[in-house]
PDB file of N, CA and C in Angstrom:
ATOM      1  N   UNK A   1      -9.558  51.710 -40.073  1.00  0.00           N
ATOM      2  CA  UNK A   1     -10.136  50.703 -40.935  1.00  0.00           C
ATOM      3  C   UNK A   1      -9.000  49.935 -41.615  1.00  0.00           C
ATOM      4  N   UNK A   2      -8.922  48.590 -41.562  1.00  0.00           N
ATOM      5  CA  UNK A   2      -7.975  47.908 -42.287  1.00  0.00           C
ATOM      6  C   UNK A   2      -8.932  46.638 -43.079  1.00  0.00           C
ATOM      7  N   UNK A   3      -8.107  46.880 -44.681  1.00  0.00           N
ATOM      8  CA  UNK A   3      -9.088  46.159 -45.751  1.00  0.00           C
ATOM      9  C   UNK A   3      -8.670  44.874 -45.106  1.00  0.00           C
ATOM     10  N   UNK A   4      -9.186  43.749 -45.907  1.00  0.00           N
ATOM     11  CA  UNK A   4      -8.495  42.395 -45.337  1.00  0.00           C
ATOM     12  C   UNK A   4      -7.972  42.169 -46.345  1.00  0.00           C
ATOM     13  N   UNK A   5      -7.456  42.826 -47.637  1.00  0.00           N
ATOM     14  CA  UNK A   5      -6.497  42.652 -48.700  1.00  0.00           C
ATOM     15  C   UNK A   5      -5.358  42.873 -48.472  1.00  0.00           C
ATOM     16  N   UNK A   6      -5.470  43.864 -47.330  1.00  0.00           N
ATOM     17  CA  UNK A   6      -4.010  44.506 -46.999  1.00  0.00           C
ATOM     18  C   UNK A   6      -2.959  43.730 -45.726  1.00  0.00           C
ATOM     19  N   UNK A   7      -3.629  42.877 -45.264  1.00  0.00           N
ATOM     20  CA  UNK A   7      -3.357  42.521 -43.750  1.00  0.00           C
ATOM     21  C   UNK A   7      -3.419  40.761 -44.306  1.00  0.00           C
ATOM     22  N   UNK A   8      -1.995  40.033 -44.083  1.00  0.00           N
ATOM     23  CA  UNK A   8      -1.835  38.963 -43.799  1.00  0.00           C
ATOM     24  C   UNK A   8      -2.607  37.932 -43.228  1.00  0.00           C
ATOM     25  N   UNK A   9      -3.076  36.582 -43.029  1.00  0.00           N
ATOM     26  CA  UNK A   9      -4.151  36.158 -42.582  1.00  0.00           C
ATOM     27  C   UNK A   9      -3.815  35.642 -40.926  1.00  0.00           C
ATOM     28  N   UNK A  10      -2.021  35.999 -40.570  1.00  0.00           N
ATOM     29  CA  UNK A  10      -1.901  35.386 -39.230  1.00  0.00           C
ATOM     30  C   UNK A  10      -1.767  36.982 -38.513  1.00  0.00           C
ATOM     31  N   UNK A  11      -1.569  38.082 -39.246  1.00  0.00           N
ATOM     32  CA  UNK A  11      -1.810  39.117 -38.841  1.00  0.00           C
ATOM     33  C   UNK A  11      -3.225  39.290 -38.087  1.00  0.00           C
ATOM     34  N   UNK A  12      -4.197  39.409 -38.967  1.00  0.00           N
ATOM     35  CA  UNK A  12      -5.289  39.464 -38.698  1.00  0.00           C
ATOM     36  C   UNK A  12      -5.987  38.527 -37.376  1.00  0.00           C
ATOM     37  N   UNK A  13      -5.239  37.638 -37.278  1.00  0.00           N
ATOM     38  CA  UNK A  13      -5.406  36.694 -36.160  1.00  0.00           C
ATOM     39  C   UNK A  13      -5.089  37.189 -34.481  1.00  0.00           C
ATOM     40  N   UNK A  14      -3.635  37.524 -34.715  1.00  0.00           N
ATOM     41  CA  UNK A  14      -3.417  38.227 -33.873  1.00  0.00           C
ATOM     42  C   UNK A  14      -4.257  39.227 -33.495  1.00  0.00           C
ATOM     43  N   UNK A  15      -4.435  40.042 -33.964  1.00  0.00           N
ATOM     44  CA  UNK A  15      -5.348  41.483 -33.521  1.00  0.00           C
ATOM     45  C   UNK A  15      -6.924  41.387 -33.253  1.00  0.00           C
ATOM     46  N   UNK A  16      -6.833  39.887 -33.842  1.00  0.00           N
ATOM     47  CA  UNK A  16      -8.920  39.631 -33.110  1.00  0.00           C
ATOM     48  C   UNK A  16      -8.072  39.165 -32.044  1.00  0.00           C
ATOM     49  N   UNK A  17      -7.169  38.179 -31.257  1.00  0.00           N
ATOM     50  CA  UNK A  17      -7.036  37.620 -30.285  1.00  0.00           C
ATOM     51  C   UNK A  17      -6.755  38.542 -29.141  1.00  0.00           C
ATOM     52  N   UNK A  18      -6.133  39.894 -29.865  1.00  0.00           N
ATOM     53  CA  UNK A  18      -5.511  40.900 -29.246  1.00  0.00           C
ATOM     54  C   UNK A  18      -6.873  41.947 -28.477  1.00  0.00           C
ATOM     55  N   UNK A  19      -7.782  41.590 -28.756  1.00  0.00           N
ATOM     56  CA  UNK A  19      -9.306  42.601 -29.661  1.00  0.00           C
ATOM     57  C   UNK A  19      -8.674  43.932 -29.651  1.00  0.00           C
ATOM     58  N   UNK A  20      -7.725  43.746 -31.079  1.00  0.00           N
ATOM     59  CA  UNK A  20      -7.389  45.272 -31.637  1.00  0.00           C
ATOM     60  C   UNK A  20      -8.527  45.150 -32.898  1.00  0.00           C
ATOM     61  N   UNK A  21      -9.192  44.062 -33.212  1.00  0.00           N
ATOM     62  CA  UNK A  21     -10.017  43.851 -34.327  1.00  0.00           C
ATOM     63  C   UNK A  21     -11.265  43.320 -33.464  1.00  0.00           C
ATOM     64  N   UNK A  22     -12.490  44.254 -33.955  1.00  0.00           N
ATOM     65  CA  UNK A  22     -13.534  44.107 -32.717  1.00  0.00           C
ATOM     66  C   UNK A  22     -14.905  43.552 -34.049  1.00  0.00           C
ATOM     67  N   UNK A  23     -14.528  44.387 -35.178  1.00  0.00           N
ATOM     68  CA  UNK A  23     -16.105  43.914 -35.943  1.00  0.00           C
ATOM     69  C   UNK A  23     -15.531  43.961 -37.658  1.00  0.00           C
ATOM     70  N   UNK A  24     -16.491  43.517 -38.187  1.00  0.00           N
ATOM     71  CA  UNK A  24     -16.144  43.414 -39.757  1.00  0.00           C
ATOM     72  C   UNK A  24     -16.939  44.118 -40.289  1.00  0.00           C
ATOM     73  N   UNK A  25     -16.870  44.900 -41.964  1.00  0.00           N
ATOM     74  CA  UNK A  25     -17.513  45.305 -42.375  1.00  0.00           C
ATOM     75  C   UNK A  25     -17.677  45.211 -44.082  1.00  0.00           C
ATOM     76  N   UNK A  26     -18.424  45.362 -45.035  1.00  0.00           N
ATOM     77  CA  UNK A  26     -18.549  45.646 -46.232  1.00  0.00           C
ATOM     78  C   UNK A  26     -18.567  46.639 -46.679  1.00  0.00           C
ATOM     79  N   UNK A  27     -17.029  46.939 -47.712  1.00  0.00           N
ATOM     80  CA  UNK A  27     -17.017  48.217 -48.077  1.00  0.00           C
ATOM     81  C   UNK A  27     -17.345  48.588 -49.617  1.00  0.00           C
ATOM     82  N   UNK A  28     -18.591  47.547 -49.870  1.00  0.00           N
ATOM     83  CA  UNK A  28     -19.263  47.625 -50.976  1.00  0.00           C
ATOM     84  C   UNK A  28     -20.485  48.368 -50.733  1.00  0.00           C
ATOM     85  N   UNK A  29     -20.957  47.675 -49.459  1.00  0.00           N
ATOM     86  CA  UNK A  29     -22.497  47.770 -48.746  1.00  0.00           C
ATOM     87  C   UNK A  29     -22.865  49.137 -47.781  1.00  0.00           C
ATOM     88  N   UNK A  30     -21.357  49.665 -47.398  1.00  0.00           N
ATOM     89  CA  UNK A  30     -20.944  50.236 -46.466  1.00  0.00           C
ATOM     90  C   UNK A  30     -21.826  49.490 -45.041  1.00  0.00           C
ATOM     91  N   UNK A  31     -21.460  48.308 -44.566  1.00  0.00           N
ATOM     92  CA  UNK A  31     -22.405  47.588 -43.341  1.00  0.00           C
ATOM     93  C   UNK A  31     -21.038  47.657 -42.592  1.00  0.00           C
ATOM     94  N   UNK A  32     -21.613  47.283 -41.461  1.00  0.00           N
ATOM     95  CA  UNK A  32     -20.479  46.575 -39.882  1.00  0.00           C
ATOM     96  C   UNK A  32     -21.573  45.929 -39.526  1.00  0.00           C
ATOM     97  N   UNK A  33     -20.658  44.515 -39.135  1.00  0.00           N
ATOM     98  CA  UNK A  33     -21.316  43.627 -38.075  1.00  0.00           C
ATOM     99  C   UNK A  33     -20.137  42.832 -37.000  1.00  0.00           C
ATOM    100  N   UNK A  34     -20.471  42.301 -36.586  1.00  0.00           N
ATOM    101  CA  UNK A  34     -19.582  41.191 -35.401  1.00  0.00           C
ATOM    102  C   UNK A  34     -19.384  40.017 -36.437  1.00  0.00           C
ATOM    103  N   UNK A  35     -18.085  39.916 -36.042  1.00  0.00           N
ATOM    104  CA  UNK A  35     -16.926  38.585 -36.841  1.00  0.00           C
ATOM    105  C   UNK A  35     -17.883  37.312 -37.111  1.00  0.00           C
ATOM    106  N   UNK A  36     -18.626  36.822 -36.030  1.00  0.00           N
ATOM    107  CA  UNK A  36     -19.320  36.050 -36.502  1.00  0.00           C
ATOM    108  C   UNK A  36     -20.159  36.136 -36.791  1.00  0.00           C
ATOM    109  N   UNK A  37     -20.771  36.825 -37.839  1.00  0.00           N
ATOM    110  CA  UNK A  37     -22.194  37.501 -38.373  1.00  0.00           C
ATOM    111  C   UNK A  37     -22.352  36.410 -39.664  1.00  0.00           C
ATOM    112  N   UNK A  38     -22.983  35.393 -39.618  1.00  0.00           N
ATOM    113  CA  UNK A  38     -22.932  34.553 -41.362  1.00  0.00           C
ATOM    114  C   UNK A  38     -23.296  35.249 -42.652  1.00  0.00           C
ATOM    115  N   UNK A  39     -23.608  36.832 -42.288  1.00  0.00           N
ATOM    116  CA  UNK A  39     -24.037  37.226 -43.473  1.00  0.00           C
ATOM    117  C   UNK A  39     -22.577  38.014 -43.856  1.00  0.00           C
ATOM    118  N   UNK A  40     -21.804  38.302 -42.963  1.00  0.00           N
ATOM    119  CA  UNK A  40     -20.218  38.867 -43.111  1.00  0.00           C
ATOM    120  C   UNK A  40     -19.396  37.223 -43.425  1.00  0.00           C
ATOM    121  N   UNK A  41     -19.862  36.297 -43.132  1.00  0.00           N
ATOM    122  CA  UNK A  41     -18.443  34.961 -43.567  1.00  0.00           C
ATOM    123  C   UNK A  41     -18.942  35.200 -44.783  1.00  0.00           C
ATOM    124  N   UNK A  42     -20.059  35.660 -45.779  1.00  0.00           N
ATOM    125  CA  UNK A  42     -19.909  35.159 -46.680  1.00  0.00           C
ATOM    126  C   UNK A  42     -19.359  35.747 -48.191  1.00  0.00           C
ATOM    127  N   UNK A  43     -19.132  37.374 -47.129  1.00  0.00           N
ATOM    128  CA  UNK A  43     -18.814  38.266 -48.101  1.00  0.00           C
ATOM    129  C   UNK A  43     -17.450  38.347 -49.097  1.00  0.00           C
ATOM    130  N   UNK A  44     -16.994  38.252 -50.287  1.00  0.00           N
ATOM    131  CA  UNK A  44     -15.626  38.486 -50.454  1.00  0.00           C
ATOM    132  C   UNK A  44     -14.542  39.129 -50.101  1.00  0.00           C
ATOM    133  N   UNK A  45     -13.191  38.963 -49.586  1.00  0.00           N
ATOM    134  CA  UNK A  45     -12.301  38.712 -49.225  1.00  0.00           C
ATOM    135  C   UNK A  45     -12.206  40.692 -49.862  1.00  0.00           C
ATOM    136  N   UNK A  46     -12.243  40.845 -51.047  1.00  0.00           N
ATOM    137  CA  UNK A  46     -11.470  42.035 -51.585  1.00  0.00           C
ATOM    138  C   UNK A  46     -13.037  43.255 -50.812  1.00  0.00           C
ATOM    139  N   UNK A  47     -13.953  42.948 -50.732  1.00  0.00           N
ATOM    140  CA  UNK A  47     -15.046  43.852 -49.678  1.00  0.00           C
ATOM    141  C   UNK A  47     -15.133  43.950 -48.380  1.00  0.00           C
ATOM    142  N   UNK A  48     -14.135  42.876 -47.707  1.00  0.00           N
ATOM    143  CA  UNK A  48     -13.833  43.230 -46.171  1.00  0.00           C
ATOM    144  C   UNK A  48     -13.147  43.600 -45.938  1.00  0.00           C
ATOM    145  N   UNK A  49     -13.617  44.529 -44.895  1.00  0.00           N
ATOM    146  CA  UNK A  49     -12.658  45.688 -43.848  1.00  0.00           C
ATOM    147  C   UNK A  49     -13.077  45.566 -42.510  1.00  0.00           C
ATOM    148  N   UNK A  50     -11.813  45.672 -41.954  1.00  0.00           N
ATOM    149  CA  UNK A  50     -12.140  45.581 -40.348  1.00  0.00           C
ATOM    150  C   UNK A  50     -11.865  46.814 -39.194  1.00  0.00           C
ATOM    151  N   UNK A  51     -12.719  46.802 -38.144  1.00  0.00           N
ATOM    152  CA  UNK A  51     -12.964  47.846 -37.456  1.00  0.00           C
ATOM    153  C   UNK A  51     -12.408  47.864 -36.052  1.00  0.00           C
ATOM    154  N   UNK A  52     -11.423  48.887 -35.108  1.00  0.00           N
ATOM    155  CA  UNK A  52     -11.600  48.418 -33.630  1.00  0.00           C
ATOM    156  C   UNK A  52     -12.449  48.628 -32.884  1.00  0.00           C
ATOM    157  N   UNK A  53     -13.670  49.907 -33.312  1.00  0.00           N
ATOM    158  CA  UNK A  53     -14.817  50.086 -32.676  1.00  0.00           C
ATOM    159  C   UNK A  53     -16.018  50.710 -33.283  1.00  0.00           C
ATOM    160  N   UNK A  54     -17.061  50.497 -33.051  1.00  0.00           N
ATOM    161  CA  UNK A  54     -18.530  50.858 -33.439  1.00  0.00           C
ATOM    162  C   UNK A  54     -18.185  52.338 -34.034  1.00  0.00           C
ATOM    163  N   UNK A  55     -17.977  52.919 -33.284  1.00  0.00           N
ATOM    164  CA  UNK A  55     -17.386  54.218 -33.041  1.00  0.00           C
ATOM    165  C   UNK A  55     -16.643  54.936 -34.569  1.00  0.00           C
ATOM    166  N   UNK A  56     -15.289  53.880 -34.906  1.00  0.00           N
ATOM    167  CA  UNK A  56     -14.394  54.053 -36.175  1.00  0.00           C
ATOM    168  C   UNK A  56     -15.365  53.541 -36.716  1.00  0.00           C
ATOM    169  N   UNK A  57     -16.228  52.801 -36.990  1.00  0.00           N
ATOM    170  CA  UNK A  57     -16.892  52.449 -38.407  1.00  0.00           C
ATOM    171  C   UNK A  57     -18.110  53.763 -38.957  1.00  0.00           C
ATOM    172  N   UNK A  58     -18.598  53.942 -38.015  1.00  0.00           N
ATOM    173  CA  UNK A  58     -19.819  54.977 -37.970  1.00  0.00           C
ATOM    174  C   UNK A  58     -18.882  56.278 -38.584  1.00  0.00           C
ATOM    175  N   UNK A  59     -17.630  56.252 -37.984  1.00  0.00           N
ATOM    176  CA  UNK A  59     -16.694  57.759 -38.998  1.00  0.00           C
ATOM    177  C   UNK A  59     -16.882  57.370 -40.204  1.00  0.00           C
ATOM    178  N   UNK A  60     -16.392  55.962 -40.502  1.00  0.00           N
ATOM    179  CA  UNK A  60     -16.001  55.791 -41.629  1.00  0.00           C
ATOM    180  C   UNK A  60     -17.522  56.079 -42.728  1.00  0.00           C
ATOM    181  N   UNK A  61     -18.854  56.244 -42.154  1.00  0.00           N
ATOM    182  CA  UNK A  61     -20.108  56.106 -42.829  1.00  0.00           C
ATOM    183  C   UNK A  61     -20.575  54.592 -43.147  1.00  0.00           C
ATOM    184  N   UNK A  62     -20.150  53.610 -42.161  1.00  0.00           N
ATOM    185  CA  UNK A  62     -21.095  52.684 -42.011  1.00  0.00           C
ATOM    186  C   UNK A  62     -21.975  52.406 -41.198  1.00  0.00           C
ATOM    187  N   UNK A  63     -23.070  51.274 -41.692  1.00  0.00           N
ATOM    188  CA  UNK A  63     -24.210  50.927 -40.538  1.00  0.00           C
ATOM    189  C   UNK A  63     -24.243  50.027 -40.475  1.00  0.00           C
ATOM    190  N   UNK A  64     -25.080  50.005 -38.967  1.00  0.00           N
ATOM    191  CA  UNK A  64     -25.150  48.557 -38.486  1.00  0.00           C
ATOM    192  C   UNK A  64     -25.771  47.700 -39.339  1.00  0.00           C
ATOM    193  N   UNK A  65     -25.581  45.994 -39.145  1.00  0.00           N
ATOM    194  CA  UNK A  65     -25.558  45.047 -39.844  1.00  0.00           C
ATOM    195  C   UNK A  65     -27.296  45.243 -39.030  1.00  0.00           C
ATOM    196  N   UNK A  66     -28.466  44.613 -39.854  1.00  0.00           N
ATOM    197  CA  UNK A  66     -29.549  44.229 -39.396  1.00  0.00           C
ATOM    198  C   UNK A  66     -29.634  42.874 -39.063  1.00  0.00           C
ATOM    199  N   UNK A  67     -28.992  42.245 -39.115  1.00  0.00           N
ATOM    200  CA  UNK A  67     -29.279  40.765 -38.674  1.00  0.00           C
ATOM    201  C   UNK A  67     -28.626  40.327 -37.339  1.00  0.00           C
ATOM    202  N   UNK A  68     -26.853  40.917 -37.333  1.00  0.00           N
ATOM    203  CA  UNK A  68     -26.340  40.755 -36.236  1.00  0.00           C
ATOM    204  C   UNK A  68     -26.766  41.699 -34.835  1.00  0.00           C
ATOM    205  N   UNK A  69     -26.858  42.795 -35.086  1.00  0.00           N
ATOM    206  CA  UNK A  69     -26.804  44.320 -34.512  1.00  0.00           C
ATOM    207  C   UNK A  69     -28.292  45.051 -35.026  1.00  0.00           C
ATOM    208  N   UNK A  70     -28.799  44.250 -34.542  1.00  0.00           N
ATOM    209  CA  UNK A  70     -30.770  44.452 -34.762  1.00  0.00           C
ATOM    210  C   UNK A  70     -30.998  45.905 -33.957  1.00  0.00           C
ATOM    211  N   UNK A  71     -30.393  45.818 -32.963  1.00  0.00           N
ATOM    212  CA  UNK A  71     -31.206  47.000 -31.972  1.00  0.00           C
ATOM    213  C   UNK A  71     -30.163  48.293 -32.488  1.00  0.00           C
ATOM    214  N   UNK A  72     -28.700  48.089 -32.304  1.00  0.00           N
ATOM    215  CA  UNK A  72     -28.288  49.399 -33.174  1.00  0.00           C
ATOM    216  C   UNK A  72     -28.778  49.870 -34.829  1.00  0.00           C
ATOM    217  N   UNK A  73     -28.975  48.594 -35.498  1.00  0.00           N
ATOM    218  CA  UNK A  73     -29.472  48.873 -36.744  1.00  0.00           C
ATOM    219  C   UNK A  73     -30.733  49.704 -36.699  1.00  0.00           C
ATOM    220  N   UNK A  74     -32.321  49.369 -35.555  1.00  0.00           N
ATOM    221  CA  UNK A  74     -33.077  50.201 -35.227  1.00  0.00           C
ATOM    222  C   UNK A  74     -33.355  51.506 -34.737  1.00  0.00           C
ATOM    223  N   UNK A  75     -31.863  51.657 -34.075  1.00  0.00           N
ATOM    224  CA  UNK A  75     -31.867  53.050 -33.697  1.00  0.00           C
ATOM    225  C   UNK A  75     -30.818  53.789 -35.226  1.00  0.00           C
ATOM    226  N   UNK A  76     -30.416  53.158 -35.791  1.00  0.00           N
ATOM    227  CA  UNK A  76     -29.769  53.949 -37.063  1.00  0.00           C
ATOM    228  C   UNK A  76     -30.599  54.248 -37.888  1.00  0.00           C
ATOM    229  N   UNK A  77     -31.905  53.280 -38.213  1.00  0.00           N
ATOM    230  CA  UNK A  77     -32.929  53.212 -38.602  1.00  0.00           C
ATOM    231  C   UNK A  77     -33.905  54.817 -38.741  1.00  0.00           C
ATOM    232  N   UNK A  78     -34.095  54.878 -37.458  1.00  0.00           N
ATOM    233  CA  UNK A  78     -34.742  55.489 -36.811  1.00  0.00           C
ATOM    234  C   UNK A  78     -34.273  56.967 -36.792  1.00  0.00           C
ATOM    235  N   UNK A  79     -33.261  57.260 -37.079  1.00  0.00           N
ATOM    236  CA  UNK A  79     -32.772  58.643 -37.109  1.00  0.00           C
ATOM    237  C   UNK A  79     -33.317  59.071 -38.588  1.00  0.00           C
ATOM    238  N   UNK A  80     -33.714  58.004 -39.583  1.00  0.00           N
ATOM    239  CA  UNK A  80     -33.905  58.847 -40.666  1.00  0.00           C
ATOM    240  C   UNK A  80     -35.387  58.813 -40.766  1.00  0.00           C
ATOM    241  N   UNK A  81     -36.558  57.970 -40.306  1.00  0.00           N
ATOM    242  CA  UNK A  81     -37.680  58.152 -39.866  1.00  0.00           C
ATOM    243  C   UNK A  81     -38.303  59.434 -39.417  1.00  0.00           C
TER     244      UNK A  81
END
């Protein structure tokens, strides 16, 4: 997990171009979604953190975004149902 407080803004560039940076997340909300999720552009700068896979975020105890990631959000959903 890397905050986006901590990581330079041409850094961060590199490593989406690289896809060493695969999804974004809120580490207020504890959410992940995909970079272009409009409900992640709009979050503040000091609450984003970024992820290289579904996989590292779910360690970290986040969930899927419901708007971007509808069908994983349903099956995350669904485990506590």
């Amino acid at each position: 997990m890397i905050r986006h407080t901590e990581i330079s803004d041409s850094d961060l560039r590199n490593k989406i171009r690289q896809q060493k940076i695969r999804l974004g997340g809120n580490s207020k909300l504890k959410i992940y979604g995909i970079l272009r999720c409009a409900a992640g552009k709009r979050m503040k700068r000091e609450n984003r953190v970024f992820f290289t896979s579904e996989q590292e975020a779910r360690q970290n105890n986040y969930r899927p975004c419901g708007r971007c990631l509808k069908i994983e959000y349903k099956k995350w959903k669904s485990e506590f149902i």
